[in-house]
N, C-alpha and C. Protein backbone atom coordinates (compact mmCIF):
# COMPACT_ATOMS: atom_id res chain seq x y z
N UNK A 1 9.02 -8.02 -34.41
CA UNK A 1 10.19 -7.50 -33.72
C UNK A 1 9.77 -6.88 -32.40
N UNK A 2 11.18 -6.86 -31.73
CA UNK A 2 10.28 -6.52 -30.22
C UNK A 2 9.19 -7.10 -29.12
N UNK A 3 8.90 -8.17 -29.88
CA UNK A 3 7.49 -9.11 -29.44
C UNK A 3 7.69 -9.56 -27.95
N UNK A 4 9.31 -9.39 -26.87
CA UNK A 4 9.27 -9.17 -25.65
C UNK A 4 8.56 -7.90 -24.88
N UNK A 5 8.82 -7.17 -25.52
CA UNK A 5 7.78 -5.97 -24.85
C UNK A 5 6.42 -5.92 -24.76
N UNK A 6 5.80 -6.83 -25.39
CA UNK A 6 4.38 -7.15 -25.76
C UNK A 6 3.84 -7.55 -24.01
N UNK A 7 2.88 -7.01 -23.72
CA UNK A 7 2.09 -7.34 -22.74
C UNK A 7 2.73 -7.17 -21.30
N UNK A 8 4.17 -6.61 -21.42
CA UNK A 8 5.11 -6.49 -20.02
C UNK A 8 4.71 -4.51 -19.72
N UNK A 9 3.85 -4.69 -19.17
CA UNK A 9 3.58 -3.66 -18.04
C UNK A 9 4.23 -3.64 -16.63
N UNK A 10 4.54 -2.49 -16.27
CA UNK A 10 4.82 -2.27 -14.84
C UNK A 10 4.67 -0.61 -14.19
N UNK A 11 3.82 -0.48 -13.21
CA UNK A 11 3.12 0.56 -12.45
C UNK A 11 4.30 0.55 -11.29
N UNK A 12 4.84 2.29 -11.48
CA UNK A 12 5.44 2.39 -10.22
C UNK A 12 4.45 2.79 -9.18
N UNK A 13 4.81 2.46 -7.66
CA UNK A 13 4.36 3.06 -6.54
C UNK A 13 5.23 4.02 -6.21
N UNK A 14 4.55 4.96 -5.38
CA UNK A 14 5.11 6.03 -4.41
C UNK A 14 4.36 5.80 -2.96
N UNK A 15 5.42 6.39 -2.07
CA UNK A 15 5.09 6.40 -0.76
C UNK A 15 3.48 6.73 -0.85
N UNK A 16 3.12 5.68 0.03
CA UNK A 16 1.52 6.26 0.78
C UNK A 16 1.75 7.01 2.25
N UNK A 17 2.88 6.83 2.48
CA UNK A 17 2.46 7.36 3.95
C UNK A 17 4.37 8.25 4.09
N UNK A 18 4.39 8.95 4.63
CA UNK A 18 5.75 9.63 5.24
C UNK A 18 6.63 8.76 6.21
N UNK A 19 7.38 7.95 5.82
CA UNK A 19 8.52 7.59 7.04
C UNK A 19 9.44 6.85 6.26
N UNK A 20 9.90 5.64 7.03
CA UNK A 20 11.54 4.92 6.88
C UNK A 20 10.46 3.76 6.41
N UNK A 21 11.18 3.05 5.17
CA UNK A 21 11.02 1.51 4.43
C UNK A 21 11.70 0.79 5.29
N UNK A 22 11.11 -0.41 5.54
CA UNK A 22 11.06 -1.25 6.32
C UNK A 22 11.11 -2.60 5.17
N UNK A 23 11.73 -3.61 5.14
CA UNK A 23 11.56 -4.91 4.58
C UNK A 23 10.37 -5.51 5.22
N UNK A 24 9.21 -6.20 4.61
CA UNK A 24 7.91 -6.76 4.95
C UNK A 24 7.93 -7.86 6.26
N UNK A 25 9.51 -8.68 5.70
CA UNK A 25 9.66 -9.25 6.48
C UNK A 25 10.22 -9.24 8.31
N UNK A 26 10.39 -7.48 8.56
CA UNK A 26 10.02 -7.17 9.80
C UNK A 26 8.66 -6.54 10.19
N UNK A 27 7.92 -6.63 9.81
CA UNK A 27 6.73 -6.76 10.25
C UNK A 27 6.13 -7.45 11.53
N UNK A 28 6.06 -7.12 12.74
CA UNK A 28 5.61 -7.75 13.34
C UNK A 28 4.27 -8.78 13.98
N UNK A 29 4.26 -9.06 12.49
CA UNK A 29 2.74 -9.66 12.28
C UNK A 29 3.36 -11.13 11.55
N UNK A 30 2.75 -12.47 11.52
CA UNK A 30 3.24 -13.38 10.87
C UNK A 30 2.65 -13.03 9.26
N UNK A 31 1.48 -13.17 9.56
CA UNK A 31 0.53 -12.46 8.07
C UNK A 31 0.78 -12.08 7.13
N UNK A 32 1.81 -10.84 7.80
CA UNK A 32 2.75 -9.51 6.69
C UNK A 32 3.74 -10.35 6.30
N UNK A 33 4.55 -10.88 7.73
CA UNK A 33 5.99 -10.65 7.68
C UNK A 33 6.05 -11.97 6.69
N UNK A 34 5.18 -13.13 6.74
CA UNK A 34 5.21 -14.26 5.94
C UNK A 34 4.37 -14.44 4.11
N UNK A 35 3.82 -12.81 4.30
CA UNK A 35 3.96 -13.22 2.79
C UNK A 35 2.34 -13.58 2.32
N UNK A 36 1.30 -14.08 3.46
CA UNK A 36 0.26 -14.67 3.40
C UNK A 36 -0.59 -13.78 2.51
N UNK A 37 -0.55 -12.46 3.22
CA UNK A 37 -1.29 -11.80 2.04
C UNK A 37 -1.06 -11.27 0.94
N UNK A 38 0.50 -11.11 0.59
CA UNK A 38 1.05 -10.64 -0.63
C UNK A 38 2.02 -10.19 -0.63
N UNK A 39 3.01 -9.76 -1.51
CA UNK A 39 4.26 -9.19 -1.27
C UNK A 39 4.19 -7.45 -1.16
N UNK A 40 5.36 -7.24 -0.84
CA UNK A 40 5.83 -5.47 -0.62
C UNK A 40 6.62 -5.25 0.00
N UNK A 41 6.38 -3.87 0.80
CA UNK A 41 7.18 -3.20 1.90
C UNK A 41 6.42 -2.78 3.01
N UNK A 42 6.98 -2.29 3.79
CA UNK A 42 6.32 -1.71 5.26
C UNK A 42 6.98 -0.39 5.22
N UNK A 43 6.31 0.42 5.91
CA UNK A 43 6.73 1.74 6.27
C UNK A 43 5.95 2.20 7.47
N UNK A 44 7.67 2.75 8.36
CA UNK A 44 7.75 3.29 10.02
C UNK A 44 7.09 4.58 9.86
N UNK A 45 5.79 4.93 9.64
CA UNK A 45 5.03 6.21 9.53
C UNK A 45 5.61 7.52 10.48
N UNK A 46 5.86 8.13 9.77
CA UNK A 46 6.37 9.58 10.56
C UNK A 46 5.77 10.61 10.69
N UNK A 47 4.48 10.60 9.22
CA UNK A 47 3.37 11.62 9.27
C UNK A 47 2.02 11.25 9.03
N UNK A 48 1.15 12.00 9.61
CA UNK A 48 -0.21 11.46 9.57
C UNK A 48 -0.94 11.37 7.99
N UNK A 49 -0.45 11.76 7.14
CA UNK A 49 -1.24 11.58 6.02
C UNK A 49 -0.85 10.27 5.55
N UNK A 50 -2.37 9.44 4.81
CA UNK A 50 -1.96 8.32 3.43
C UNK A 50 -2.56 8.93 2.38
N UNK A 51 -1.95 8.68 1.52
CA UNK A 51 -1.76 9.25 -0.05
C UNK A 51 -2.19 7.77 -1.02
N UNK A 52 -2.34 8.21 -2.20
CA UNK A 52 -3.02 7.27 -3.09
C UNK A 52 -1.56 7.20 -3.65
N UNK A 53 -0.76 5.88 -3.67
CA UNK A 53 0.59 5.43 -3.87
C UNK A 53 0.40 5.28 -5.68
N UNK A 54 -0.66 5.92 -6.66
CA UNK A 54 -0.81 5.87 -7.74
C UNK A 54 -1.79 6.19 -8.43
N UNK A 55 -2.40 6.19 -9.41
CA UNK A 55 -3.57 6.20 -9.90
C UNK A 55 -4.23 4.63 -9.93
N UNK A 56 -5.66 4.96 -9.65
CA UNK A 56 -6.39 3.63 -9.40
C UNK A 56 -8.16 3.93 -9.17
N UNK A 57 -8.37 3.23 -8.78
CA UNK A 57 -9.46 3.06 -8.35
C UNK A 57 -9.64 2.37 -6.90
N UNK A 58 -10.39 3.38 -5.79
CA UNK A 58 -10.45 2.46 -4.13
C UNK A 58 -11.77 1.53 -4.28
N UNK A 59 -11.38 0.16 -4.32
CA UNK A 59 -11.83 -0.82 -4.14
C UNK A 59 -12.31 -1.44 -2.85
N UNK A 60 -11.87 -0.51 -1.67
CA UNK A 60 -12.09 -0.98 -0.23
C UNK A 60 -11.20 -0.19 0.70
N UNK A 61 -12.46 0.28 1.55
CA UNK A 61 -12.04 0.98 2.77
C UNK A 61 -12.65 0.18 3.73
N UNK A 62 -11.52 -0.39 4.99
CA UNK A 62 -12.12 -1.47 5.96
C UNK A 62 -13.10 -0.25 6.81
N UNK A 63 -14.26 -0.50 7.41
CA UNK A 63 -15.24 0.14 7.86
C UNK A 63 -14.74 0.62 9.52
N UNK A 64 -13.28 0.37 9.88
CA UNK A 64 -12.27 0.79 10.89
C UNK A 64 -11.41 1.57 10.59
N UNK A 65 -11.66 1.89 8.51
CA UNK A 65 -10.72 3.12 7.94
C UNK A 65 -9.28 3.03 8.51
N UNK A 66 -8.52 1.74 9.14
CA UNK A 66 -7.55 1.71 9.03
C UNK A 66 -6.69 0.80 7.65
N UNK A 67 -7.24 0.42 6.66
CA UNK A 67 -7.04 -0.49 5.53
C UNK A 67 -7.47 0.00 4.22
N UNK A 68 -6.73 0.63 3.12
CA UNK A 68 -7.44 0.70 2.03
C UNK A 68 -6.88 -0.33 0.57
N UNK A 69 -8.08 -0.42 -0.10
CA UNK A 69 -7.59 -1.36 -0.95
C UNK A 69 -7.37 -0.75 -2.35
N UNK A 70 -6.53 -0.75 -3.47
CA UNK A 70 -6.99 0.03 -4.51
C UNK A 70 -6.49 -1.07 -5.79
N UNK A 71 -6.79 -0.57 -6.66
CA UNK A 71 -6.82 -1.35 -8.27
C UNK A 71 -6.15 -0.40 -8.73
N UNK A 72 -5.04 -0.52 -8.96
CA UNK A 72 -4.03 0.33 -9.73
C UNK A 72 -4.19 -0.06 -12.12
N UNK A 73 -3.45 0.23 -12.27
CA UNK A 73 -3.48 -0.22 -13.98
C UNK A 73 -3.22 -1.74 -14.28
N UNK A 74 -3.96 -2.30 -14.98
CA UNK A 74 -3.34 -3.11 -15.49
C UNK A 74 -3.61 -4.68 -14.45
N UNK A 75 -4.70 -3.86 -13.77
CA UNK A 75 -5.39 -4.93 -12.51
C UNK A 75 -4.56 -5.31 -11.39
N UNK A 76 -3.38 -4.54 -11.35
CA UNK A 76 -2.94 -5.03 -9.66
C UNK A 76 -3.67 -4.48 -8.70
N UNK A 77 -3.31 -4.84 -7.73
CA UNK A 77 -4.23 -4.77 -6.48
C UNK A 77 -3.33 -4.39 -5.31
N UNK A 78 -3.18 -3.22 -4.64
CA UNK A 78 -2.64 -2.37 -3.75
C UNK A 78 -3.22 -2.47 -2.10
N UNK A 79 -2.47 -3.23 -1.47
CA UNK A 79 -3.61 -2.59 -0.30
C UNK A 79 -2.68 -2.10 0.93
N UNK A 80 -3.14 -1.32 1.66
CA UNK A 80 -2.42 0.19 2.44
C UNK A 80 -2.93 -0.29 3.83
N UNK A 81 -2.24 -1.16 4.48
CA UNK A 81 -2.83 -1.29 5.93
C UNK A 81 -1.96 -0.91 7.10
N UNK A 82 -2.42 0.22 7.55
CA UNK A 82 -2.16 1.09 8.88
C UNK A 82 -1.86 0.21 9.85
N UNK A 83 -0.65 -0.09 10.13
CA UNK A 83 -0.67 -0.31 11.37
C UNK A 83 -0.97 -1.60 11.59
N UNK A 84 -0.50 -2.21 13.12
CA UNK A 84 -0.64 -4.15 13.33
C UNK A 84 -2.04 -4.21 14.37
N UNK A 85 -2.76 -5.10 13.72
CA UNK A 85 -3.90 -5.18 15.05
C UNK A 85 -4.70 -3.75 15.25
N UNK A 86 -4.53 -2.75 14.30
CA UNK A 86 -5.39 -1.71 14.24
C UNK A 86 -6.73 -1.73 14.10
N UNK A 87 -7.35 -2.51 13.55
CA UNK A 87 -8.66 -3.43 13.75
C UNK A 87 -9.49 -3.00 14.97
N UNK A 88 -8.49 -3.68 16.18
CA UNK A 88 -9.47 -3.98 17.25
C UNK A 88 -9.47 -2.21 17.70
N UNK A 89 -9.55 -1.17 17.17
CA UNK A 89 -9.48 0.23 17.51
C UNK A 89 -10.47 0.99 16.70
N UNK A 90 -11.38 0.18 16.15
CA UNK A 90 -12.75 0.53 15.59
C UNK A 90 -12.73 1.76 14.86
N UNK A 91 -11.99 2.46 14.79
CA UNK A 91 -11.72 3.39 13.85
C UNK A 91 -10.98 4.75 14.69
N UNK A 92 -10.68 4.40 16.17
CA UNK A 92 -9.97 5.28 16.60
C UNK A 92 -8.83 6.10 16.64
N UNK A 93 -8.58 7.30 16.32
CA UNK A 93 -6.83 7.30 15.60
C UNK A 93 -6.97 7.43 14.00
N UNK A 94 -8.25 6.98 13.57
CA UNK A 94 -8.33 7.21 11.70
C UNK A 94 -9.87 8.18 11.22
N UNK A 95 -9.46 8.66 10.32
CA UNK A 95 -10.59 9.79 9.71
C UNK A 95 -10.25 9.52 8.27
N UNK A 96 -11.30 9.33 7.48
CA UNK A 96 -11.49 8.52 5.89
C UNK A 96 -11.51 9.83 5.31
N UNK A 97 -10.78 10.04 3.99
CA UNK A 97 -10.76 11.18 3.09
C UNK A 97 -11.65 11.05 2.03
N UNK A 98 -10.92 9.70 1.87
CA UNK A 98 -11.69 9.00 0.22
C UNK A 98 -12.86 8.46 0.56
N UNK A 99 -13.31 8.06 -0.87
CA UNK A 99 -14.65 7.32 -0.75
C UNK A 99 -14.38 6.00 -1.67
N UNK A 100 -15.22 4.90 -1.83
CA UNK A 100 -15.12 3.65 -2.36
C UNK A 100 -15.61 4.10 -3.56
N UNK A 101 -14.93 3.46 -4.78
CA UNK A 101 -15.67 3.49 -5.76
C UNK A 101 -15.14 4.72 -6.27
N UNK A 102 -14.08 5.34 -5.96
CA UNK A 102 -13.95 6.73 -6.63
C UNK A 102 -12.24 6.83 -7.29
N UNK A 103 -12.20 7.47 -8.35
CA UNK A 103 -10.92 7.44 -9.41
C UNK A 103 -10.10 8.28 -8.09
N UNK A 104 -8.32 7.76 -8.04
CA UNK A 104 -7.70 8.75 -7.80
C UNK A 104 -6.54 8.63 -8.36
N UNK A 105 -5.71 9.66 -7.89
CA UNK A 105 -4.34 10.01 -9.16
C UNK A 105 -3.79 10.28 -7.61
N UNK A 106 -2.51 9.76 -7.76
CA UNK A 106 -0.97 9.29 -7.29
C UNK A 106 -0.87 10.76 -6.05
N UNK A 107 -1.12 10.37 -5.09
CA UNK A 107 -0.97 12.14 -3.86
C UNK A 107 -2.18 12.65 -3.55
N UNK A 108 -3.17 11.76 -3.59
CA UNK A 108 -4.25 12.26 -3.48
C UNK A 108 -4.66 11.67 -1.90
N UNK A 109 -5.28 12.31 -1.41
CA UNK A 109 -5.71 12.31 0.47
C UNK A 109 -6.97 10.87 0.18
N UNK A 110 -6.30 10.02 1.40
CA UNK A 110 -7.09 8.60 1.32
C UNK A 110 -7.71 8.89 3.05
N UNK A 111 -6.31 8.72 3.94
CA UNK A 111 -6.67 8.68 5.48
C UNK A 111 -5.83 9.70 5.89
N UNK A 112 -6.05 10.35 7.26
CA UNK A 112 -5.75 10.90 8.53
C UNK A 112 -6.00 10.42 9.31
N UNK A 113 -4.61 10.46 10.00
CA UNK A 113 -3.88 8.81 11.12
C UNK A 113 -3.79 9.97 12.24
N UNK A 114 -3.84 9.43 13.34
CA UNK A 114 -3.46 10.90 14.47
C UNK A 114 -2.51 9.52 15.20
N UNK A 115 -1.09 9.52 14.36
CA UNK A 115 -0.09 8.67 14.66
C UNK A 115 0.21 8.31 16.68
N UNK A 116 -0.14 9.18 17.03
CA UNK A 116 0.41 9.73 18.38
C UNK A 116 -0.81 8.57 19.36
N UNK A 117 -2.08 9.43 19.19
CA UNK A 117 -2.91 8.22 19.58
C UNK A 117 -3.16 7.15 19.07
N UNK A 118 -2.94 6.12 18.47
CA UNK A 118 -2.64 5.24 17.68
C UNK A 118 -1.61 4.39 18.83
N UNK A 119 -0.51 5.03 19.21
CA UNK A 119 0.69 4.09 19.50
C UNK A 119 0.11 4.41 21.39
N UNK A 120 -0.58 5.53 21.66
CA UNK A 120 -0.81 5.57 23.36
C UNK A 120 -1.80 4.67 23.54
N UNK A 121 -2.78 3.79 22.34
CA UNK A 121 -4.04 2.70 22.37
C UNK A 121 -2.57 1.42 21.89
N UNK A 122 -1.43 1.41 22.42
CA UNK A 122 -0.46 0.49 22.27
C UNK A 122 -0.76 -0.42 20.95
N UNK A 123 -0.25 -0.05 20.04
CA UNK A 123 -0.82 -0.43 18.30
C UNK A 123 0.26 -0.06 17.92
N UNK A 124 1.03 -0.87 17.41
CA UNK A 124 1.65 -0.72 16.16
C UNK A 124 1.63 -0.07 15.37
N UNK A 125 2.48 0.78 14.61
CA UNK A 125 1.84 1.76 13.07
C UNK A 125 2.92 1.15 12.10
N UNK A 126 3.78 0.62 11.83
CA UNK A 126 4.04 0.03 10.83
C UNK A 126 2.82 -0.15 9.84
N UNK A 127 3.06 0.36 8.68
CA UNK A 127 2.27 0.23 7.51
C UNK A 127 2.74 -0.54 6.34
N UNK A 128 2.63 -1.48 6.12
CA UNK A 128 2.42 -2.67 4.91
C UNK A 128 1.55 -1.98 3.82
N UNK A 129 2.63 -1.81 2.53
CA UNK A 129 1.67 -1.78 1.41
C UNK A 129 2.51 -2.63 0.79
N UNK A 130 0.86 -3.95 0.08
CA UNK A 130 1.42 -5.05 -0.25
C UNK A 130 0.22 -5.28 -1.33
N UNK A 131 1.00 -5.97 -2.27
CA UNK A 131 0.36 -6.52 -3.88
C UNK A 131 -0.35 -7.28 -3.45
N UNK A 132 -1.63 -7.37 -3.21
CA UNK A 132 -1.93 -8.83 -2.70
C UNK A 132 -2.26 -10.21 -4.20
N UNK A 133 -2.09 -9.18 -5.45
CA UNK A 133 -1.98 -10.31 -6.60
C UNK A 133 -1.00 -10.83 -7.49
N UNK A 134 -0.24 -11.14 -5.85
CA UNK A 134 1.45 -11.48 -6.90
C UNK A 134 1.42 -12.73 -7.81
N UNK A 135 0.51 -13.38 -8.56
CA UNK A 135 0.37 -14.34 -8.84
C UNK A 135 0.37 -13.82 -10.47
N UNK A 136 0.03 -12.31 -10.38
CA UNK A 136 -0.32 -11.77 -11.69
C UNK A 136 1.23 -10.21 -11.70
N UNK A 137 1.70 -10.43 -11.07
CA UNK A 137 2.83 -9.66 -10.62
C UNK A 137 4.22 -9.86 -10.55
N UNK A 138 5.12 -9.23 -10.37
CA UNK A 138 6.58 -9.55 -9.65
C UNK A 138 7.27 -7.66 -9.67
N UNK A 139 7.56 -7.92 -8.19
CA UNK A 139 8.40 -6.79 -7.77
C UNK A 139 9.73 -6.36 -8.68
N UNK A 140 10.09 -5.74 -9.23
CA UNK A 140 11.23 -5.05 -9.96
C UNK A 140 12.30 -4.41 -9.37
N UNK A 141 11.39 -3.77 -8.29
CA UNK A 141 11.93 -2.35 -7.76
C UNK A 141 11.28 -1.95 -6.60
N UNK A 142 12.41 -2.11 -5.34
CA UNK A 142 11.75 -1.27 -3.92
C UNK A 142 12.97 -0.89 -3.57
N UNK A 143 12.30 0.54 -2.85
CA UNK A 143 13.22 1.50 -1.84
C UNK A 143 14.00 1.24 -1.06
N UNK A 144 14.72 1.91 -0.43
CA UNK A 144 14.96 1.78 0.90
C UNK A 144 15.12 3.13 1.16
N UNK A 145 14.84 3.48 3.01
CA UNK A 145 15.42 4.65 3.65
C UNK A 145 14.16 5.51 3.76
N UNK A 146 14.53 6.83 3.82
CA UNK A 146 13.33 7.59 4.18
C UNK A 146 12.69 8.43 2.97
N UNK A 147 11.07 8.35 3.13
CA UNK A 147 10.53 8.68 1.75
C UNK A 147 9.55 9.75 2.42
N UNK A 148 9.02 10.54 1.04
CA UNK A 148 7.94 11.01 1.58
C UNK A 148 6.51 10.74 0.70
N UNK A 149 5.61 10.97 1.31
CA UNK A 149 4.33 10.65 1.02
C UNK A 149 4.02 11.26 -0.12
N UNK A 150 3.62 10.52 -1.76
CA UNK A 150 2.92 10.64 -3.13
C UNK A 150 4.32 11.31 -3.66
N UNK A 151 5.68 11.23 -3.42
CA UNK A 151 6.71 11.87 -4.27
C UNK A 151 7.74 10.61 -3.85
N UNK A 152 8.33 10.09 -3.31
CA UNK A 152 9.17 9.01 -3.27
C UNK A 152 9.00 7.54 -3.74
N UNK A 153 9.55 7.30 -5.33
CA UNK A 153 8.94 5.85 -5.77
C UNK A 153 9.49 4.95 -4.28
N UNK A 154 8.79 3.65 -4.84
CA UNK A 154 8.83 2.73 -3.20
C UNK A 154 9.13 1.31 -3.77
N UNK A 155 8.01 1.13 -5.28
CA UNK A 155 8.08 0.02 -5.69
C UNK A 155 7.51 -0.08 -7.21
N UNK A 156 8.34 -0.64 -8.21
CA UNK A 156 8.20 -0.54 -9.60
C UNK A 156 7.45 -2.37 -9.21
N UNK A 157 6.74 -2.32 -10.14
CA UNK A 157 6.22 -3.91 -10.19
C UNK A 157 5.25 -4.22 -11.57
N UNK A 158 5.87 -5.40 -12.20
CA UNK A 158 5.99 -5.66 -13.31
C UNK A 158 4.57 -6.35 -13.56
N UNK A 159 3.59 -5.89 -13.92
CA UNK A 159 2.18 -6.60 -14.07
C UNK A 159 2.40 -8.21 -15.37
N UNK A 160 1.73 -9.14 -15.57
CA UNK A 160 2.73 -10.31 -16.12
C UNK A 160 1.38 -10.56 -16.94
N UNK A 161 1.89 -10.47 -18.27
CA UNK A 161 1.18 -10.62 -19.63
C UNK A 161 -0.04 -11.60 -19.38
N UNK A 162 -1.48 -11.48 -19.63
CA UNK A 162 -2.65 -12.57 -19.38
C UNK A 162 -2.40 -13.21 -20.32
N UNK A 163 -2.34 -15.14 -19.98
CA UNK A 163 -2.47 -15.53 -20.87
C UNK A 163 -3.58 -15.98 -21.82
N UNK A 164 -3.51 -16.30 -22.78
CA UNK A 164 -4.61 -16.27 -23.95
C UNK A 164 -5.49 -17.75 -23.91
N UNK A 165 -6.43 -18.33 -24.04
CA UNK A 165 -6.71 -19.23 -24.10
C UNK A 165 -7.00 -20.46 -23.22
């Protein structure tokens, strides 16, 4: 009895970052906006902190500390990227909290963005946090409007039973 509930997990997210939800598909990147690297949302950053959008494990901090990657429950895969073309800014505008390889719980300090210089090095800050393993996934549940950082769910997403054999 019940044997639908068997193996149907789903991990909510909360805001990583302070501002307005954005649909992925304004993104001004083809990358984001098309899906290439995975599904989600974007968010118009309003405050300099990113927050750990759950409990997980950081799997990857791009060595420009504008990108983090994390392993949430149940093996999805989270990744938090600051901003369009932030890359070519070598780490200018970002200061790393976290470390790789280390447990965190849902509000916990990842990056410090100094939003202001960021957009005067003409960069984008739209932030994409996107599943990049929707293959093992499906979205349930996303926001809209203005959230704040490690207290506003963003996105419920349904982790999809492994199959056996």
């Amino acid at each position: 009895m019940f044997n639908f509930l068997k193996g149907s997990k789903v991990v909510s997210l909360y805001a990583p970052i302070e501002g307005i939800i954005k649909y992925i598909e304004e993104v001004p990147d083809t990358l984001f906006a098309g899906k290439m690297v995975g599904d989600g949302i974007a968010i118009e950053p309003t405050g300099g902190v990113v927050v750990a959008p759950c409990d997980g494990k950081i799997v990857q901090i791009s060595s420009t500390n504008h990108a983090v990657g994390i392993e949430a429950d149940f093996g999805l895969e989270i990744l938090i990227h600051v901003g369009i073309d932030t890359v070519e800014l070598k780490g200018d505008g970002f200061r790393r909290v976290a470390k790789v390889d280390t447990k965190v719980k849902k509000g916990d300090v990842l990056l410090e963005i100094d939003l202001e210089k960021i957009k005067s090095l003409e960069k984008h800050t739209i932030t994409p946090v996107i599943i990049t393993n929707m293959e093992k996934a499906d979205i349930i549940f996303s926001a809209k409007g203005d959230v704040k950082a490690g207290q506003t769910l963003v996105m419920k997403v349904k982790v999809k039973k492994e199959k056996v054999g």
